[in-house]
Each structure stands twice: as C-alpha cells, then as structure tokens.
PDB file of N, CA and C in Angstrom:
ATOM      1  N   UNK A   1      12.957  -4.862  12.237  1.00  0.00           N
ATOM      2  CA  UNK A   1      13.901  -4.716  11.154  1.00  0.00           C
ATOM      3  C   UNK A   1      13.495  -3.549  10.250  1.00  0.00           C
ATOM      4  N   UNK A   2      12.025  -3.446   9.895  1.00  0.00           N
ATOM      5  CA  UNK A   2      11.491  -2.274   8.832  1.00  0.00           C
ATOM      6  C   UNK A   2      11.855  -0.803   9.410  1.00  0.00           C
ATOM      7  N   UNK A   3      11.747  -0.847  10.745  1.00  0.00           N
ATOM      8  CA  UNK A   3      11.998   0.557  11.710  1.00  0.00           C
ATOM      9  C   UNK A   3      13.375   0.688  11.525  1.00  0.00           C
ATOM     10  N   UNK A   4      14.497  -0.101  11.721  1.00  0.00           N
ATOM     11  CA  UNK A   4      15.557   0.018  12.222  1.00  0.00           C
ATOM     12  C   UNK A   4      16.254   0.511  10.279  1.00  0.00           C
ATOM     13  N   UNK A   5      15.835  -0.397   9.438  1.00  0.00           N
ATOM     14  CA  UNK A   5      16.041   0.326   8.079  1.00  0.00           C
ATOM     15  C   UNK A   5      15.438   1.929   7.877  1.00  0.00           C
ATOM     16  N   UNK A   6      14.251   2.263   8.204  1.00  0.00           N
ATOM     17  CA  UNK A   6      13.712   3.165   7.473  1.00  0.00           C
ATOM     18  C   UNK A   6      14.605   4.143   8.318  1.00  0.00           C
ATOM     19  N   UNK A   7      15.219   3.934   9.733  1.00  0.00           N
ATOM     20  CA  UNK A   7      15.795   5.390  10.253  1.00  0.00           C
ATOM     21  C   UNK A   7      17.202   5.071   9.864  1.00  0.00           C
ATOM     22  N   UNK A   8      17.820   3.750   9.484  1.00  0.00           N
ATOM     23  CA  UNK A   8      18.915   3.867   8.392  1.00  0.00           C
ATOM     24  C   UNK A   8      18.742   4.901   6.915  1.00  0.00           C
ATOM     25  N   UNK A   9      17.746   4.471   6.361  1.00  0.00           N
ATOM     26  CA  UNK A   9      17.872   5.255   5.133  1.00  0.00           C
ATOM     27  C   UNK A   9      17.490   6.636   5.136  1.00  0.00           C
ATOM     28  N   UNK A  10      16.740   7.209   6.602  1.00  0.00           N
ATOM     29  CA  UNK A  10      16.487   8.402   6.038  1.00  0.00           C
ATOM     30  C   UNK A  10      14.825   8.325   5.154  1.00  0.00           C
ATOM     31  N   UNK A  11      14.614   9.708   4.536  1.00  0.00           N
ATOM     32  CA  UNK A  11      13.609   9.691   4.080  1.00  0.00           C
ATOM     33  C   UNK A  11      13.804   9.186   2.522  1.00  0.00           C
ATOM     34  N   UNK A  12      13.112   8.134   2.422  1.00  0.00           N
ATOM     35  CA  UNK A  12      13.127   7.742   1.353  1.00  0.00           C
ATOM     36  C   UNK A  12      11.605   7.216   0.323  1.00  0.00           C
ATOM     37  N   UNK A  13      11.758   8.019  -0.738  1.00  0.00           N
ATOM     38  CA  UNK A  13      10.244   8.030  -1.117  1.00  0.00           C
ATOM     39  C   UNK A  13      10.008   6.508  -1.678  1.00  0.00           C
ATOM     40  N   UNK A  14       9.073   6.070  -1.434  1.00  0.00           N
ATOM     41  CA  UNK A  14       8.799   4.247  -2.132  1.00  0.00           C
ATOM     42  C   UNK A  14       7.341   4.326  -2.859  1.00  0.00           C
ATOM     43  N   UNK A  15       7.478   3.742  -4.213  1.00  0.00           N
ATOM     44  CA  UNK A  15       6.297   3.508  -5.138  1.00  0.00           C
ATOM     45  C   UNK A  15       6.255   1.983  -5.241  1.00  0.00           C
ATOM     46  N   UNK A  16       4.770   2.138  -5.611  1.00  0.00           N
ATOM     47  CA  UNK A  16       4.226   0.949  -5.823  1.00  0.00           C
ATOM     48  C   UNK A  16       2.903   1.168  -6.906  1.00  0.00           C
ATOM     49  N   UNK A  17       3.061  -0.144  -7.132  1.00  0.00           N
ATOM     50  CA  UNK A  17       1.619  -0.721  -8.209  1.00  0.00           C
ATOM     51  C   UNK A  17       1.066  -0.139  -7.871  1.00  0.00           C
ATOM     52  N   UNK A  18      -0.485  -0.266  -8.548  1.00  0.00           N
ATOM     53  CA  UNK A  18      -1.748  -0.080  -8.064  1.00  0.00           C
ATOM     54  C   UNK A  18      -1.998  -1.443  -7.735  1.00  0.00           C
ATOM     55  N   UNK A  19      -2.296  -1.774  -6.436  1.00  0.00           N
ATOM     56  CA  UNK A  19      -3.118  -3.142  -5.966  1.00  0.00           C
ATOM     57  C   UNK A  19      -1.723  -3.881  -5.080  1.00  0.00           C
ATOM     58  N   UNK A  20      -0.413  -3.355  -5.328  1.00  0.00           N
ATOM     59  CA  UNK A  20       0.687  -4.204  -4.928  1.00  0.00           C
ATOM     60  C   UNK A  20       0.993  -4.007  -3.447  1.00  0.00           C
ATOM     61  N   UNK A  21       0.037  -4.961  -2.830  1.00  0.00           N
ATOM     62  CA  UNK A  21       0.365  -4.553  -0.819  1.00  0.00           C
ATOM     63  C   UNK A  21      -0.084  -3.451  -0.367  1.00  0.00           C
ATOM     64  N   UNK A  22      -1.093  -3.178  -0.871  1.00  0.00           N
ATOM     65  CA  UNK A  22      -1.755  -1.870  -0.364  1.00  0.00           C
ATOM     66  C   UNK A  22      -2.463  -2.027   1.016  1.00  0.00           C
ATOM     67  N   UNK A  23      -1.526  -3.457   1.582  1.00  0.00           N
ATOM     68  CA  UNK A  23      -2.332  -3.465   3.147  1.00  0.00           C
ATOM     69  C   UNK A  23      -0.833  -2.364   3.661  1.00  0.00           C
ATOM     70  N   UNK A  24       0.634  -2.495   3.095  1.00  0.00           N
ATOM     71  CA  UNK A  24       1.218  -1.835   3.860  1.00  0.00           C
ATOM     72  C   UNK A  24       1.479  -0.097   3.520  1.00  0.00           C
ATOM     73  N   UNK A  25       0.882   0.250   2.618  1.00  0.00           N
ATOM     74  CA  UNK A  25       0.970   1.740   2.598  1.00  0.00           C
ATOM     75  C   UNK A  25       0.646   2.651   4.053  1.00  0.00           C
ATOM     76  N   UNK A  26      -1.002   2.394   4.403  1.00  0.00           N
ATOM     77  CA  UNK A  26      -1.049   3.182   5.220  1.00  0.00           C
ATOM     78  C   UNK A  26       0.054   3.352   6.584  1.00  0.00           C
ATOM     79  N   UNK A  27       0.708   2.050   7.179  1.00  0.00           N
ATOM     80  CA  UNK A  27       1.893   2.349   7.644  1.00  0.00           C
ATOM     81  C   UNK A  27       3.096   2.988   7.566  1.00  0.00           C
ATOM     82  N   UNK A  28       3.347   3.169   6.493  1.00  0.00           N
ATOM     83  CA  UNK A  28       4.045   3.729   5.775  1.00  0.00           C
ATOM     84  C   UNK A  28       4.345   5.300   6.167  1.00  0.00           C
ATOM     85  N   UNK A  29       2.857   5.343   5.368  1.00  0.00           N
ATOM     86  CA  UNK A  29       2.675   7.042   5.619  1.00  0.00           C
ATOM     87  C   UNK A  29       2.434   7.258   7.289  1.00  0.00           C
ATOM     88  N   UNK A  30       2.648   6.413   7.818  1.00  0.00           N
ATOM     89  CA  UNK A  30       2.277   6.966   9.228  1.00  0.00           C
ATOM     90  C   UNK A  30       3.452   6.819  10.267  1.00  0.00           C
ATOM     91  N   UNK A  31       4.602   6.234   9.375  1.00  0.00           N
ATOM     92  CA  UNK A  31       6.085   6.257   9.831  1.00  0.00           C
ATOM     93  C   UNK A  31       7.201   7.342   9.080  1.00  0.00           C
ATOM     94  N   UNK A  32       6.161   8.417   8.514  1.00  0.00           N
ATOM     95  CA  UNK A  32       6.571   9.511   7.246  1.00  0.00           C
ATOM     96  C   UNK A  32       6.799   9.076   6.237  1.00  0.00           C
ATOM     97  N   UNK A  33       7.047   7.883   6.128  1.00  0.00           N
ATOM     98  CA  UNK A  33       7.570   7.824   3.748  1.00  0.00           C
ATOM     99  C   UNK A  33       6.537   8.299   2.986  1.00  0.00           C
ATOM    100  N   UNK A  34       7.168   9.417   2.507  1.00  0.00           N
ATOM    101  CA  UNK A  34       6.614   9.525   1.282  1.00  0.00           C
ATOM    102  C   UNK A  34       6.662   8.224   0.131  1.00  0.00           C
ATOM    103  N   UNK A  35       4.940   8.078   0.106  1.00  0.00           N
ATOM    104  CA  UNK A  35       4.475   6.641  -1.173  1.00  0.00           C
ATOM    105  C   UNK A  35       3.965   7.280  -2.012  1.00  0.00           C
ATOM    106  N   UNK A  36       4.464   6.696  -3.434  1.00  0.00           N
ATOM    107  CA  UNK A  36       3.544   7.116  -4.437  1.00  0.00           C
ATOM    108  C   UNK A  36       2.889   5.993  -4.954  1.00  0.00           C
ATOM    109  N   UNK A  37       1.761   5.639  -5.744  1.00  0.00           N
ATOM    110  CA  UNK A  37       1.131   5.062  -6.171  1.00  0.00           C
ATOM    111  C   UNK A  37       1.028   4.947  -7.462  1.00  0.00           C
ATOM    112  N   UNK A  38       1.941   4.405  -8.534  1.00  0.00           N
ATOM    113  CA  UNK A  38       1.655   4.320  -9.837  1.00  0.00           C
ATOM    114  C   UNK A  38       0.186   3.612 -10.476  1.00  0.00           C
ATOM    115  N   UNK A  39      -0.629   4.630 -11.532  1.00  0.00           N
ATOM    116  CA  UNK A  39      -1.358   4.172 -11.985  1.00  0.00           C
ATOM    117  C   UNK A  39      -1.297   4.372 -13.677  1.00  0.00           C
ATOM    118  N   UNK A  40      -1.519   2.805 -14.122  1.00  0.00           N
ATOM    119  CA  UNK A  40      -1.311   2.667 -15.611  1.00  0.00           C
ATOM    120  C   UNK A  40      -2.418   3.560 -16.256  1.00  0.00           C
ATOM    121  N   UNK A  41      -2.346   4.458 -17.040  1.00  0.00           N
ATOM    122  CA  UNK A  41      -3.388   5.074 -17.612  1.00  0.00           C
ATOM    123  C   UNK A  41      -3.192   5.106 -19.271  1.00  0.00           C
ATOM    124  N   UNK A  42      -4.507   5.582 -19.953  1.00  0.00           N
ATOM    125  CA  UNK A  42      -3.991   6.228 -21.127  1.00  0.00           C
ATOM    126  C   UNK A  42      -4.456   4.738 -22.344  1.00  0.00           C
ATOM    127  N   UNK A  43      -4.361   5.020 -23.399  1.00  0.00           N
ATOM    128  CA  UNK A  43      -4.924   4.352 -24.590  1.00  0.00           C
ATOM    129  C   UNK A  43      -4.411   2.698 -24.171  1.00  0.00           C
ATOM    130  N   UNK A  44      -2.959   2.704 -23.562  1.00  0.00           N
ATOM    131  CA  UNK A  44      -2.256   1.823 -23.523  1.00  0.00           C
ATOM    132  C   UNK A  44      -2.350   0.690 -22.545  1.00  0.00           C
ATOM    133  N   UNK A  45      -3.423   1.557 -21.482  1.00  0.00           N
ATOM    134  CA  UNK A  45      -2.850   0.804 -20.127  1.00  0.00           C
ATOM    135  C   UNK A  45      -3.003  -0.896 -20.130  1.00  0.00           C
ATOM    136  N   UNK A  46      -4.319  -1.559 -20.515  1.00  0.00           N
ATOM    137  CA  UNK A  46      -4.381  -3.264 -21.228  1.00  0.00           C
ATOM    138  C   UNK A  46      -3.376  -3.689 -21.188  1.00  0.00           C
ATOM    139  N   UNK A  47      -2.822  -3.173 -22.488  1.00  0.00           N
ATOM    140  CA  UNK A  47      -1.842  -4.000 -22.628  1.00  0.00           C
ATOM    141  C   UNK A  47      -0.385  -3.744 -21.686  1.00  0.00           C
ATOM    142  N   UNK A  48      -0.275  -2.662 -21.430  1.00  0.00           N
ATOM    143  CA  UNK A  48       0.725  -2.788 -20.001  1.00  0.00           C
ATOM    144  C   UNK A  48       0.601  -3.590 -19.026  1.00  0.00           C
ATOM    145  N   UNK A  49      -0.580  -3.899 -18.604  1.00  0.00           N
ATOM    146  CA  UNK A  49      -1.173  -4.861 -17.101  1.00  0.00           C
ATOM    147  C   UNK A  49      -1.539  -6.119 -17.983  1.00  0.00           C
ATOM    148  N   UNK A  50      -1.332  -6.671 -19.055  1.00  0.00           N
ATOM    149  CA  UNK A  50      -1.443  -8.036 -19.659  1.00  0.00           C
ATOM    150  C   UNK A  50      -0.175  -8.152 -19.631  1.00  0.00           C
ATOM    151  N   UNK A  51       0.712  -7.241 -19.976  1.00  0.00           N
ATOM    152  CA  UNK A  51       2.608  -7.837 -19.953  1.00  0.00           C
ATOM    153  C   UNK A  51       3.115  -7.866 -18.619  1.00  0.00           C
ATOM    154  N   UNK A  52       2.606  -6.862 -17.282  1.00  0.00           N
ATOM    155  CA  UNK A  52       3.152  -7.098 -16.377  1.00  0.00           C
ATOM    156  C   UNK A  52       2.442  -8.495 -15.556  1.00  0.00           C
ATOM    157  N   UNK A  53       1.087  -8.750 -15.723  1.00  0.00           N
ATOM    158  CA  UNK A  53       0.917  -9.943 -14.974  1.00  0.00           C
ATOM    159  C   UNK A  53       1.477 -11.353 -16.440  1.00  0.00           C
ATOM    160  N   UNK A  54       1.840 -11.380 -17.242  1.00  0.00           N
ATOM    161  CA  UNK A  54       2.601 -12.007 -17.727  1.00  0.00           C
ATOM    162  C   UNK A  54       4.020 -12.321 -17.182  1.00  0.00           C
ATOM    163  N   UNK A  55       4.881 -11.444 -17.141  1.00  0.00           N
ATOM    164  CA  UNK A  55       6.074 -11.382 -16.423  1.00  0.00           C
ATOM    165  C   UNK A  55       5.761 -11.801 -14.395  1.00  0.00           C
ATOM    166  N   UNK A  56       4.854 -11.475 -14.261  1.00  0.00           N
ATOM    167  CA  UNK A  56       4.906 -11.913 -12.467  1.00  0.00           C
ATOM    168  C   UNK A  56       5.043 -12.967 -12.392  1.00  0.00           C
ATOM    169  N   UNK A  57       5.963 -13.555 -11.435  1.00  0.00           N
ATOM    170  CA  UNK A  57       5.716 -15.137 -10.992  1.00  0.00           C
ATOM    171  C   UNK A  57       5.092 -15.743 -10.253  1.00  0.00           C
ATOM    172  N   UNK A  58       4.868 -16.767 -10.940  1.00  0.00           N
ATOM    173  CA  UNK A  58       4.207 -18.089 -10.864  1.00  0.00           C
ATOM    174  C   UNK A  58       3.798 -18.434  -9.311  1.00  0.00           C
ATOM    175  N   UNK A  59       2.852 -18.434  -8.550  1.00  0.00           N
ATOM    176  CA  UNK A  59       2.665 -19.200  -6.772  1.00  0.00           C
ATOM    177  C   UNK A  59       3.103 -20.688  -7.190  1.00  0.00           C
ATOM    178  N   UNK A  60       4.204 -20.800  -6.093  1.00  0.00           N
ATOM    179  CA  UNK A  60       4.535 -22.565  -6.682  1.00  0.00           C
ATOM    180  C   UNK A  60       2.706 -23.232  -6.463  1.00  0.00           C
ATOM    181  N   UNK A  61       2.949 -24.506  -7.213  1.00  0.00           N
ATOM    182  CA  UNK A  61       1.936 -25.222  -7.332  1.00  0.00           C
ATOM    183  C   UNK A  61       1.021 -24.731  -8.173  1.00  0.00           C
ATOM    184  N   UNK A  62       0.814 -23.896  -9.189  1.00  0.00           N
ATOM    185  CA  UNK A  62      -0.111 -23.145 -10.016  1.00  0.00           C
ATOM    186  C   UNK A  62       0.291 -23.983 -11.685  1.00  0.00           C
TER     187      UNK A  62
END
C-alpha cells in the first residue's frame, strides 16, 4: 500500500518530530522522499516538548 501511494503522489517531501518513527525514515530516503527532521531549538524548546507531549494521546490502559 506505502509503494503504491508514494508512486501515486509523486515526490512528496514528509517531516517529522525528532524521535517520531525514526525506525521508518531510513526507508524513506531509500524510496527517494525527501524527509525533513524538525528539531525544537532555542530559549523555548522545554516548554514546546512539555505542551506537545501534553497534547499526545493517551496508550489505552495508561
């Protein structure tokens, strides 16, 4: 299904977290997508990565 999308869409660039499935990047790049890798930086970053794992959901049973 991932093959049969990615030559549907064409080249299409895909970002991600830092840490978010970074088992599937290297595939990625080795089926051409351009990945970028966002990283929180800067005076702020804390409290950016305290609001986003705030907002993530819940593993049932937790």
């Amino acid at each position: 299904m991932r093959a049969r999308l990615l030559h549907d869409l064409g080249t299409v660039p895909c970002e991600v977290g830092l840490g978010v499935r970074p088992e599937d990047l290297p595939g990625l790049v080795r089926d051409g997508v351009p990945v970028r890798v966002y990283v929180p930086y800067g005076p702020r970053w804390a409290a950016f990565y305290r609001r986003r794992l705030a907002e993530a959901p819940r593993p049932p049973g937790t």
